[in-house]
C-alpha atoms as a PDB file:
ATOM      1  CA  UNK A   1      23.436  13.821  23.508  1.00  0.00           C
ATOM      2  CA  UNK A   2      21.929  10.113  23.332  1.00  0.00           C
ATOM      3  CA  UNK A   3      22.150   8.356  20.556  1.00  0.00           C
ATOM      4  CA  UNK A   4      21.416   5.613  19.016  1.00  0.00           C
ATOM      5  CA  UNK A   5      21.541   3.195  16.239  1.00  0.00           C
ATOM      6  CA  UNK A   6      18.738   1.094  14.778  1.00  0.00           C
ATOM      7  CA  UNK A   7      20.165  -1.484  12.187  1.00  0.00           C
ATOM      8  CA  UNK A   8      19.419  -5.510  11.407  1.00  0.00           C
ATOM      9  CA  UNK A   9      23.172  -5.940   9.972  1.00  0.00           C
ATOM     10  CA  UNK A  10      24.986  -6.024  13.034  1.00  0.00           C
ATOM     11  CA  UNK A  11      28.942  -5.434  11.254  1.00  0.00           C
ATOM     12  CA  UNK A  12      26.700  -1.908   9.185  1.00  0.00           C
ATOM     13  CA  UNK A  13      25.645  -0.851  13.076  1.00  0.00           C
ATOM     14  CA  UNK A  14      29.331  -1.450  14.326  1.00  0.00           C
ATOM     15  CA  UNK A  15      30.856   0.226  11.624  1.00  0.00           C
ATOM     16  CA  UNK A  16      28.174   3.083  11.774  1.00  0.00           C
ATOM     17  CA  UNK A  17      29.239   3.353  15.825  1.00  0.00           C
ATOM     18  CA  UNK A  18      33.086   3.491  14.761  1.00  0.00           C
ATOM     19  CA  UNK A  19      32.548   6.538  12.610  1.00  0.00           C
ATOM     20  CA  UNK A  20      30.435   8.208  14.991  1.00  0.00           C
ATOM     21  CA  UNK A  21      32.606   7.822  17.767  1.00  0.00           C
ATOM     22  CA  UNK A  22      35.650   9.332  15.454  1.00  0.00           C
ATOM     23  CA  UNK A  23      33.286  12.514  14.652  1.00  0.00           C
ATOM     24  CA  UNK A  24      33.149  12.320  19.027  1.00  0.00           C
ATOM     25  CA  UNK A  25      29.461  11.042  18.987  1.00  0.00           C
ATOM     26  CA  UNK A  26      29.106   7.871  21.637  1.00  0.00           C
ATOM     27  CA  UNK A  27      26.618   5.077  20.645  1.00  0.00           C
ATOM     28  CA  UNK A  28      25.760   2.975  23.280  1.00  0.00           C
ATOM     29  CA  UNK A  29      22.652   1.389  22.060  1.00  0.00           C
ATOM     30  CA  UNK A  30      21.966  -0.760  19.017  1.00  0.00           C
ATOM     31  CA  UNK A  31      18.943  -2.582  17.959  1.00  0.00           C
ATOM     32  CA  UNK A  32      18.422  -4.677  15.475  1.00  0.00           C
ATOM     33  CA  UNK A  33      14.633  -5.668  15.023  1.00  0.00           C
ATOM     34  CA  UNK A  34      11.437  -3.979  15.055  1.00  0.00           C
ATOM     35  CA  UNK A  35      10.555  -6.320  18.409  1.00  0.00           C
ATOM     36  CA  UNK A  36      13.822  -5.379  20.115  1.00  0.00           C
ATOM     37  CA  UNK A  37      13.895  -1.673  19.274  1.00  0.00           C
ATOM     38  CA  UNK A  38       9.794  -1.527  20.262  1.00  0.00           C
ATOM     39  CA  UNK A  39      10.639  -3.281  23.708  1.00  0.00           C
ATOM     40  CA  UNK A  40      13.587  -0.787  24.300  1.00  0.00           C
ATOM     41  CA  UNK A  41      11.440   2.140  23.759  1.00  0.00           C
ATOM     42  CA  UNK A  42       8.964   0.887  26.350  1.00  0.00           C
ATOM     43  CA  UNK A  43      11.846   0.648  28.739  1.00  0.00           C
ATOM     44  CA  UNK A  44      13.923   3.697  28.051  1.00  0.00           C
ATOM     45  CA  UNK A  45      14.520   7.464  28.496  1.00  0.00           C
ATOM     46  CA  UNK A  46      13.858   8.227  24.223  1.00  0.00           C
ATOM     47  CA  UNK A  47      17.083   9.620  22.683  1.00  0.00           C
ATOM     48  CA  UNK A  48      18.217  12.889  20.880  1.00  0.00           C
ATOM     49  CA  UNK A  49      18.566  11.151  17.906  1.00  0.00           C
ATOM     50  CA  UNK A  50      18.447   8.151  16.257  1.00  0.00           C
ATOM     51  CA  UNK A  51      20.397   6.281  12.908  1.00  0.00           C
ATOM     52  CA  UNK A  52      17.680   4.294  11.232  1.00  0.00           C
ATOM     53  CA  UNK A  53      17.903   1.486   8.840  1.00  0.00           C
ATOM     54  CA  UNK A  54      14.660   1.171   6.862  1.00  0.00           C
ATOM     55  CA  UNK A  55      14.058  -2.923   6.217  1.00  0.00           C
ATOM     56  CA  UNK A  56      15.129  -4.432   9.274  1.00  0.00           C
ATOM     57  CA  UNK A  57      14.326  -7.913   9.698  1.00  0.00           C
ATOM     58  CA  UNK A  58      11.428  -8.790  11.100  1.00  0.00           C
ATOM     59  CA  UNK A  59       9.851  -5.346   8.803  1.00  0.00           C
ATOM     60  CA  UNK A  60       9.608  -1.620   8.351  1.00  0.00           C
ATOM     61  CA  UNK A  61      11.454   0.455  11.071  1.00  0.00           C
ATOM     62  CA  UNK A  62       8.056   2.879  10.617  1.00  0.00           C
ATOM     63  CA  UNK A  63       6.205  -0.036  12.321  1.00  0.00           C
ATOM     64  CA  UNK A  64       8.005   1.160  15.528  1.00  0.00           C
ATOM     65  CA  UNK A  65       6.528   4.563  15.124  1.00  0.00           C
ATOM     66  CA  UNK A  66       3.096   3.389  14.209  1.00  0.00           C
ATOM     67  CA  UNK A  67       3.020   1.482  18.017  1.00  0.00           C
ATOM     68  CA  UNK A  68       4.807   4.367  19.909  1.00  0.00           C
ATOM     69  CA  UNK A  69       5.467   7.708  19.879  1.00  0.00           C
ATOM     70  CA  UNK A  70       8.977   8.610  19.899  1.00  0.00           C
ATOM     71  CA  UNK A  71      10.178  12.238  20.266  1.00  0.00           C
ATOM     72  CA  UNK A  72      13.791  11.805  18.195  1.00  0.00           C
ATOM     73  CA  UNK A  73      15.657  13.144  15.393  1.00  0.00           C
ATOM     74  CA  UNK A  74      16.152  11.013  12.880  1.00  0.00           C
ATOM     75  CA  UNK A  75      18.599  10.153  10.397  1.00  0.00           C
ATOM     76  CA  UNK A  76      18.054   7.496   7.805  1.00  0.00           C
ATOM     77  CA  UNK A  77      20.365   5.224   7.052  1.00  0.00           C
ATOM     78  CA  UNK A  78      19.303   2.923   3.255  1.00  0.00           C
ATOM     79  CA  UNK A  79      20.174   1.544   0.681  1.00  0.00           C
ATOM     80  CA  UNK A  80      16.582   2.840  -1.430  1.00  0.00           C
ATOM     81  CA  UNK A  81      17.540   4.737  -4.499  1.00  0.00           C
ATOM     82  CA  UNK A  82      17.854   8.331  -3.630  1.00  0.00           C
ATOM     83  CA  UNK A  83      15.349   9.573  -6.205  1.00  0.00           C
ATOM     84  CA  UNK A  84      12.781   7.631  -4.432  1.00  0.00           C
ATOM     85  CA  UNK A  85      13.002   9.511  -1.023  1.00  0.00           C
ATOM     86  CA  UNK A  86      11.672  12.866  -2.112  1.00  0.00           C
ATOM     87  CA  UNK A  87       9.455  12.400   0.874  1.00  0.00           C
ATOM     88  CA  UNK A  88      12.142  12.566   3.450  1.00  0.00           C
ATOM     89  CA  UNK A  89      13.155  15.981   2.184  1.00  0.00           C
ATOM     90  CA  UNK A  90       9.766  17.200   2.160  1.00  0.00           C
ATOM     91  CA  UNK A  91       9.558  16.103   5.656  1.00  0.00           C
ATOM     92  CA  UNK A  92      12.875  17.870   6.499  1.00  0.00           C
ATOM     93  CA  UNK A  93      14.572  14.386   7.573  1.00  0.00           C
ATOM     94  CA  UNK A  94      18.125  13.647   6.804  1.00  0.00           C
ATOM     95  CA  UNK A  95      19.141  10.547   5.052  1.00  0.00           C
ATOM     96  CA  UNK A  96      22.496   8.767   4.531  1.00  0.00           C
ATOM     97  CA  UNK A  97      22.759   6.256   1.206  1.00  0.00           C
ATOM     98  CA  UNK A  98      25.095   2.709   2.251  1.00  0.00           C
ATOM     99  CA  UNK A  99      27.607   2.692   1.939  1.00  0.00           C
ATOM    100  CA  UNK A 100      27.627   5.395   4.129  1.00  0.00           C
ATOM    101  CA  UNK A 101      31.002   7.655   3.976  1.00  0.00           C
ATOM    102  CA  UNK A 102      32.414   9.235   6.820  1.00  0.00           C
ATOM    103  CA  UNK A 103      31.946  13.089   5.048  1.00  0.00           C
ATOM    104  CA  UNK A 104      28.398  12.125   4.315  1.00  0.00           C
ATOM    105  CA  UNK A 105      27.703  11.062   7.826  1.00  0.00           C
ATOM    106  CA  UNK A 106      29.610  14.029   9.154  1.00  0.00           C
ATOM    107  CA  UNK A 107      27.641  16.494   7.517  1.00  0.00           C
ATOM    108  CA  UNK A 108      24.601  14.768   8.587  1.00  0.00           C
ATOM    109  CA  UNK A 109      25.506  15.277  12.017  1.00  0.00           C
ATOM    110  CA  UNK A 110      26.828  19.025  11.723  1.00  0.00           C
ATOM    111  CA  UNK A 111      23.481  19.589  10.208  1.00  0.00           C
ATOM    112  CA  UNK A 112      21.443  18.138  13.006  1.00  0.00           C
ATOM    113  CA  UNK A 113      23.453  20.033  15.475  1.00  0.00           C
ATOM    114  CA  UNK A 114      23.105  23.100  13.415  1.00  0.00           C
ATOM    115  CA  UNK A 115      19.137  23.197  13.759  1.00  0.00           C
ATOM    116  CA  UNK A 116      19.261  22.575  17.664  1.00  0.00           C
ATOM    117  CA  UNK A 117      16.364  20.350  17.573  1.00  0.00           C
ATOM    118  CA  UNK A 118      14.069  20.333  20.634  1.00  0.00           C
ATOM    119  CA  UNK A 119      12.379  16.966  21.925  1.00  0.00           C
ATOM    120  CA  UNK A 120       9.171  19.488  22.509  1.00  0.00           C
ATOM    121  CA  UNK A 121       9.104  21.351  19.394  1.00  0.00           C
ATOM    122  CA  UNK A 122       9.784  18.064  17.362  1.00  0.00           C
ATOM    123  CA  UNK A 123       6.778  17.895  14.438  1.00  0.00           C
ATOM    124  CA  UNK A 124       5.855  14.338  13.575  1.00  0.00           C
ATOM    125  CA  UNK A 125       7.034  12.431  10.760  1.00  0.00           C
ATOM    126  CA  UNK A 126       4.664  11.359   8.419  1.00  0.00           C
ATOM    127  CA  UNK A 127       5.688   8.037   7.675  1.00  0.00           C
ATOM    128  CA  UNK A 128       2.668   7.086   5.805  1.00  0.00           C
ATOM    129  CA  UNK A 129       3.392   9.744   2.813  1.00  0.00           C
ATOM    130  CA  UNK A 130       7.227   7.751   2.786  1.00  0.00           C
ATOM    131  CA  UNK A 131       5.680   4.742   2.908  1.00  0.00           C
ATOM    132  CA  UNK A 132       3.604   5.450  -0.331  1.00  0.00           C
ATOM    133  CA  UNK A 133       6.722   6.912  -2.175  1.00  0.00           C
ATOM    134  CA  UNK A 134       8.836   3.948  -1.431  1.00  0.00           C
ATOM    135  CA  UNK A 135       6.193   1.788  -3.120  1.00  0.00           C
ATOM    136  CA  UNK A 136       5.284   4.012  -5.756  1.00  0.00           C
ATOM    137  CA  UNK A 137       8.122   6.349  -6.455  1.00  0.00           C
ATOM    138  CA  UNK A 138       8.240   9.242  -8.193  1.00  0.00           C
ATOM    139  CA  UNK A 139       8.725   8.861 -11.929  1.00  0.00           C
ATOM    140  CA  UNK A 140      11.567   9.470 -13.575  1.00  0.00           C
ATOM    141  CA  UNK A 141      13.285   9.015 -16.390  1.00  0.00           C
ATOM    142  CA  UNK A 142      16.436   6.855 -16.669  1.00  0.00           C
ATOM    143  CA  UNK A 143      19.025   7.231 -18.948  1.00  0.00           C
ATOM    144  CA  UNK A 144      18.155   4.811 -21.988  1.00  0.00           C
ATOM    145  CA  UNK A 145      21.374   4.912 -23.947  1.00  0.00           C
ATOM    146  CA  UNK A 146      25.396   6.604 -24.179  1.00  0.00           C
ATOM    147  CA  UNK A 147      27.668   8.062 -26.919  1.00  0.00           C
ATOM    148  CA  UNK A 148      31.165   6.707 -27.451  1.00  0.00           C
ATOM    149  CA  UNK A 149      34.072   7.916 -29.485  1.00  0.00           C
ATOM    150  CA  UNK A 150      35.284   5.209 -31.648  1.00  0.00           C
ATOM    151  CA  UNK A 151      37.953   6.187 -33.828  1.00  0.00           C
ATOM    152  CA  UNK A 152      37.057   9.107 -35.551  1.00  0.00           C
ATOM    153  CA  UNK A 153      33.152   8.033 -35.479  1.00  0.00           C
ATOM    154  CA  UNK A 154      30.622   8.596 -32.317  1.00  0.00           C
ATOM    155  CA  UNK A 155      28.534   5.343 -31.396  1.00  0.00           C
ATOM    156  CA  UNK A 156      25.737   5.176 -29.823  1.00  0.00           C
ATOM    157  CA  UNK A 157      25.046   2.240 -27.060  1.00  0.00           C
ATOM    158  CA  UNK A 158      21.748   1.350 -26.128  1.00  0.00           C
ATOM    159  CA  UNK A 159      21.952   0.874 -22.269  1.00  0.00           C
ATOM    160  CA  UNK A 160      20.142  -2.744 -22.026  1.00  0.00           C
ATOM    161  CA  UNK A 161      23.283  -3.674 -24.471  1.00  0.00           C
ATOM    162  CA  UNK A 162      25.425  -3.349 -20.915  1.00  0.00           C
ATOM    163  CA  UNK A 163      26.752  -5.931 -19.124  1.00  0.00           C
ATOM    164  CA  UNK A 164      28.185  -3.691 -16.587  1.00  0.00           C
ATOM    165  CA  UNK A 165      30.015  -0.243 -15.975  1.00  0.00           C
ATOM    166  CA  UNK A 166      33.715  -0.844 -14.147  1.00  0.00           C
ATOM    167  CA  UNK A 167      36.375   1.549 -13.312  1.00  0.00           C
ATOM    168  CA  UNK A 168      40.011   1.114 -14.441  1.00  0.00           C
ATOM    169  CA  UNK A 169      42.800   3.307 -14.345  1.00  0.00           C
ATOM    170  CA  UNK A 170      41.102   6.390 -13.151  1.00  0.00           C
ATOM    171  CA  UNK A 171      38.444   5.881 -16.253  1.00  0.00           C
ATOM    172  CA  UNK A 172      34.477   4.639 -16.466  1.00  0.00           C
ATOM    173  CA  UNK A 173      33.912   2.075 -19.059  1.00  0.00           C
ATOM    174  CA  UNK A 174      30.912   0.119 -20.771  1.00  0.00           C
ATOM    175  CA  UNK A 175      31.076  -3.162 -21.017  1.00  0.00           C
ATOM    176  CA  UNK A 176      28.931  -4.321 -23.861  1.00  0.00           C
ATOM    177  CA  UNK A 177      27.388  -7.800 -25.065  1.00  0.00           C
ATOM    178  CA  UNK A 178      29.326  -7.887 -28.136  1.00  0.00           C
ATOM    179  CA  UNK A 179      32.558  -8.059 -25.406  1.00  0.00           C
ATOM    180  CA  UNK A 180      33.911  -4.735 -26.245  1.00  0.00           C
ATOM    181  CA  UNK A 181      34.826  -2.180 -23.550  1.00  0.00           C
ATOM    182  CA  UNK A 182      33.891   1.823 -24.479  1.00  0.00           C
ATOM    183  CA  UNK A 183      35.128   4.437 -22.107  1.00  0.00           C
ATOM    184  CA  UNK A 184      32.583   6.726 -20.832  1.00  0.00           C
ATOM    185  CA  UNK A 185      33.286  10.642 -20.062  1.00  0.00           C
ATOM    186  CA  UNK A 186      31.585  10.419 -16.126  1.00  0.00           C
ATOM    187  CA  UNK A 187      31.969   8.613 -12.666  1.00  0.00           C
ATOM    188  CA  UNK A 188      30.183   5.650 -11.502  1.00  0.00           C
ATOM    189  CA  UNK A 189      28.977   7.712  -8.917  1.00  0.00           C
ATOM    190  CA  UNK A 190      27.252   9.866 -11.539  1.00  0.00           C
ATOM    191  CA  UNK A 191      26.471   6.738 -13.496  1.00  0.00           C
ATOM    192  CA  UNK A 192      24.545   5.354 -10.093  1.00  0.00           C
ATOM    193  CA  UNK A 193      21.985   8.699 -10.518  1.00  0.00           C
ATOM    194  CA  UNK A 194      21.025   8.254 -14.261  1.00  0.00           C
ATOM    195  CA  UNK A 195      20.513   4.703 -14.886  1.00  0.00           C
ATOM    196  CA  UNK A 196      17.583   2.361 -13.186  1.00  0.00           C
ATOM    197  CA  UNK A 197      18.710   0.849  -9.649  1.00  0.00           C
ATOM    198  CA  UNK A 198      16.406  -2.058 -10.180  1.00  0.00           C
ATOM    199  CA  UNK A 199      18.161  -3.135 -13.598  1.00  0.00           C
ATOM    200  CA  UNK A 200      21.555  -2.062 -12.250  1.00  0.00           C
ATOM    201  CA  UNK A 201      23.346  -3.023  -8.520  1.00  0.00           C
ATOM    202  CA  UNK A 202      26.617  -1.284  -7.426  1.00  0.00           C
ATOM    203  CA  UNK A 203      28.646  -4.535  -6.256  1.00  0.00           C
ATOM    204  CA  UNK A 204      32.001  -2.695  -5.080  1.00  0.00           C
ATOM    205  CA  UNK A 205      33.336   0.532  -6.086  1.00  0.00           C
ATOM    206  CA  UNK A 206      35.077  -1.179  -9.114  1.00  0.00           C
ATOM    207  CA  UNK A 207      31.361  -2.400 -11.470  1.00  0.00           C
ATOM    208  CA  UNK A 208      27.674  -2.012 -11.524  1.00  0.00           C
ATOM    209  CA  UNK A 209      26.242  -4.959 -13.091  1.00  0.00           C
ATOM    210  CA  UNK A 210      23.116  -5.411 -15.198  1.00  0.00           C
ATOM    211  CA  UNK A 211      20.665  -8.401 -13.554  1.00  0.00           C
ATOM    212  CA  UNK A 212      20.183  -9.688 -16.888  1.00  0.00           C
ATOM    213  CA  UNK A 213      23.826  -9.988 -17.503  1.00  0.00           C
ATOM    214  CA  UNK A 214      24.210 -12.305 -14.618  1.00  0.00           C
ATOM    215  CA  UNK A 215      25.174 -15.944 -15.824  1.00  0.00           C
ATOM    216  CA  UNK A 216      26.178 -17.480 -12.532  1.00  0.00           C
ATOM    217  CA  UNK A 217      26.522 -16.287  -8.626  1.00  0.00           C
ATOM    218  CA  UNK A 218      29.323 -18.274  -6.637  1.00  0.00           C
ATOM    219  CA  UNK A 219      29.451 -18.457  -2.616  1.00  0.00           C
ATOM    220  CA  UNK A 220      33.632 -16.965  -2.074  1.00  0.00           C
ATOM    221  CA  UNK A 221      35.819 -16.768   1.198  1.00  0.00           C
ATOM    222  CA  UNK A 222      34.535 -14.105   3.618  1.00  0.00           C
ATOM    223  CA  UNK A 223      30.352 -14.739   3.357  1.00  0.00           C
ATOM    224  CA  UNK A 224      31.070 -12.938  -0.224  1.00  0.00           C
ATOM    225  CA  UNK A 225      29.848 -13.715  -3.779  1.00  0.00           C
ATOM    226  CA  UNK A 226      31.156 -13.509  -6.787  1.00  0.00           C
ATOM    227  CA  UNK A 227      29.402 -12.819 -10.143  1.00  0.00           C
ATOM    228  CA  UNK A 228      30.099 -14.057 -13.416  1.00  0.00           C
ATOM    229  CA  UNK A 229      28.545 -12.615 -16.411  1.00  0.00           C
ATOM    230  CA  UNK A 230      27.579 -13.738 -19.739  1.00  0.00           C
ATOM    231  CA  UNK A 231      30.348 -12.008 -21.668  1.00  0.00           C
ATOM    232  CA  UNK A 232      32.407  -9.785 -19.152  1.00  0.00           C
ATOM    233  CA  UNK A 233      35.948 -12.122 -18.640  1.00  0.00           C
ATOM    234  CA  UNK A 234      36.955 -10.639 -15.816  1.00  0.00           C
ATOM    235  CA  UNK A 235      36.202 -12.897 -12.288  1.00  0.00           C
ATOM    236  CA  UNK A 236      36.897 -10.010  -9.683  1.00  0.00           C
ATOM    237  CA  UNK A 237      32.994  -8.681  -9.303  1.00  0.00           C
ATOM    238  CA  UNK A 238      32.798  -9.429  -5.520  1.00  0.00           C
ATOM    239  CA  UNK A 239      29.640  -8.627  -4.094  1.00  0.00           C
ATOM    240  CA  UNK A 240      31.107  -7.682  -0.521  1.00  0.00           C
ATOM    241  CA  UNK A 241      29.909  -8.488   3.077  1.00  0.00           C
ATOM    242  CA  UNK A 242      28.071  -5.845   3.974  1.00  0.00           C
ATOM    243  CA  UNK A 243      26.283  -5.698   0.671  1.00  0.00           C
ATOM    244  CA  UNK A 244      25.512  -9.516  -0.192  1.00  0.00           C
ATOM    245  CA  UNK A 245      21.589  -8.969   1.880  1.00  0.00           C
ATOM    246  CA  UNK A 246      21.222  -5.718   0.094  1.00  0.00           C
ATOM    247  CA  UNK A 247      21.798  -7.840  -3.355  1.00  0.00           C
ATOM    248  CA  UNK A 248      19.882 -10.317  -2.555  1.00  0.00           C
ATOM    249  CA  UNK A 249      16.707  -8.530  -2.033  1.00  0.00           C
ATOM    250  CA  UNK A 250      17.555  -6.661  -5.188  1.00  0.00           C
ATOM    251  CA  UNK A 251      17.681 -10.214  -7.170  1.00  0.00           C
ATOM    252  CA  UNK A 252      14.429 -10.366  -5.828  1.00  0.00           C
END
């Protein structure tokens, strides 16, 4: 089966190939443009399938469809909130969130092999309808506030009161702009689905930090950043490597 990988962050595509070669799927090609990938697809045999990274950087991967015709699977591979790509499932496409996980991705795969796609029976993918939803995603509604147990008494915290959500000690707590910490009864995982993505950013597994909470961003060792908040005392929210682009277009 050829494969391969379509991805502007060249450490994401490496990564990407080491877990697919540990699942026993061999990447040999990765692209990293629009230009590059549209250039290879004039030249080449198309592949089986192919890992897709949405924003690339020159533009939209769907700009390589809209010049050519390519008869692959696809998998997406984003960082877009996953209650914006209702489209993808309409259009029977798989989809992997970053970070990507090695279960997630393994799934993906089992379920590609699973429907024994044919290069001849392939439908095409509306990318147009995507296109629309990623601009104007569906509505929905995020969660606009959280009930604590204080003492004997149940609080109530209004979610633009949040600095940031971190884990500690196998718990989820609330940071709050009075500088007191509440601990929640669900995962930042969970947390990630109910609250807005654009107010909110996932910096590391530890916090999720609220943009309006930032005070200060600081260049660290390692092409990393570190975030400082208005309140939060803590100086170990490390936006990592891989993640720093993906933060900076969300400042944006």
């Amino acid at each position: 089966m050829k494969t391969i990988i379509i991805e502007d962050e060249k450490p994401s595509a490496r990564r990407l190939q080491r877990m697919l070669a540990k699942i026993g799927l061999q990447v040999d090609t990765m692209l990293h443009s629009v230009e590059e990938a549209l250039d290879w697809f004039q030249k080449n045999t198309h592949p089986d399938l192919i890992f897709l990274d949405i924003q690339l950087s020159d533009g939209l991967s769907f700009e390589i469809f809209e010049s050519i015709d390519v008869k692959s699977a696809v998998i997406f591979t984003t960082a877009f909130d996953e209650y914006a790509l209702q489209a993808f499932k309409l259009n029977s496409i798989d989809y992997l969130l970053k970070p990507i996980s090695e279960a997630e991705l393994a799934q993906a795969v089992k379920k590609y092999e699973e429907r024994n796609f044919n290069k001849s029976t392939l439908q095409s993918i509306n990318f147009e309808d995507i296109k629309k939803l990623l601009v104007n995603p569906v509505e929905r509604a995020y969660k606009q506030r959280f009930t604590v147990k204080v003492g004997q008494h149940i609080k109530i915290i209004n979610v633009d009161d949040i600095e940031c959500f971190f884990s500690e000690n196998k718990g989820t707590y609330a940071y709050t702009i009075d500088g007191r910490s509440h601990l929640l009864d669900m995962s930042l995982e969970d947390l990630e689905k109910d609250i807005n993505s654009t107010v909110f950013f996932r910096t590391s597994r530890k916090y999720l930090v609220n943009i309006n909470a930032i005070k200060d961003m600081v260049s660290y060792t390692n092409s990393r950043l570190q975030i400082k908040l208005n309140r939060y005392p803590e100086q170990d929210i490390i936006v990592a490597r891989e993640r720093v682009k993906d933060f900076k277009d969300w400042l944006e």
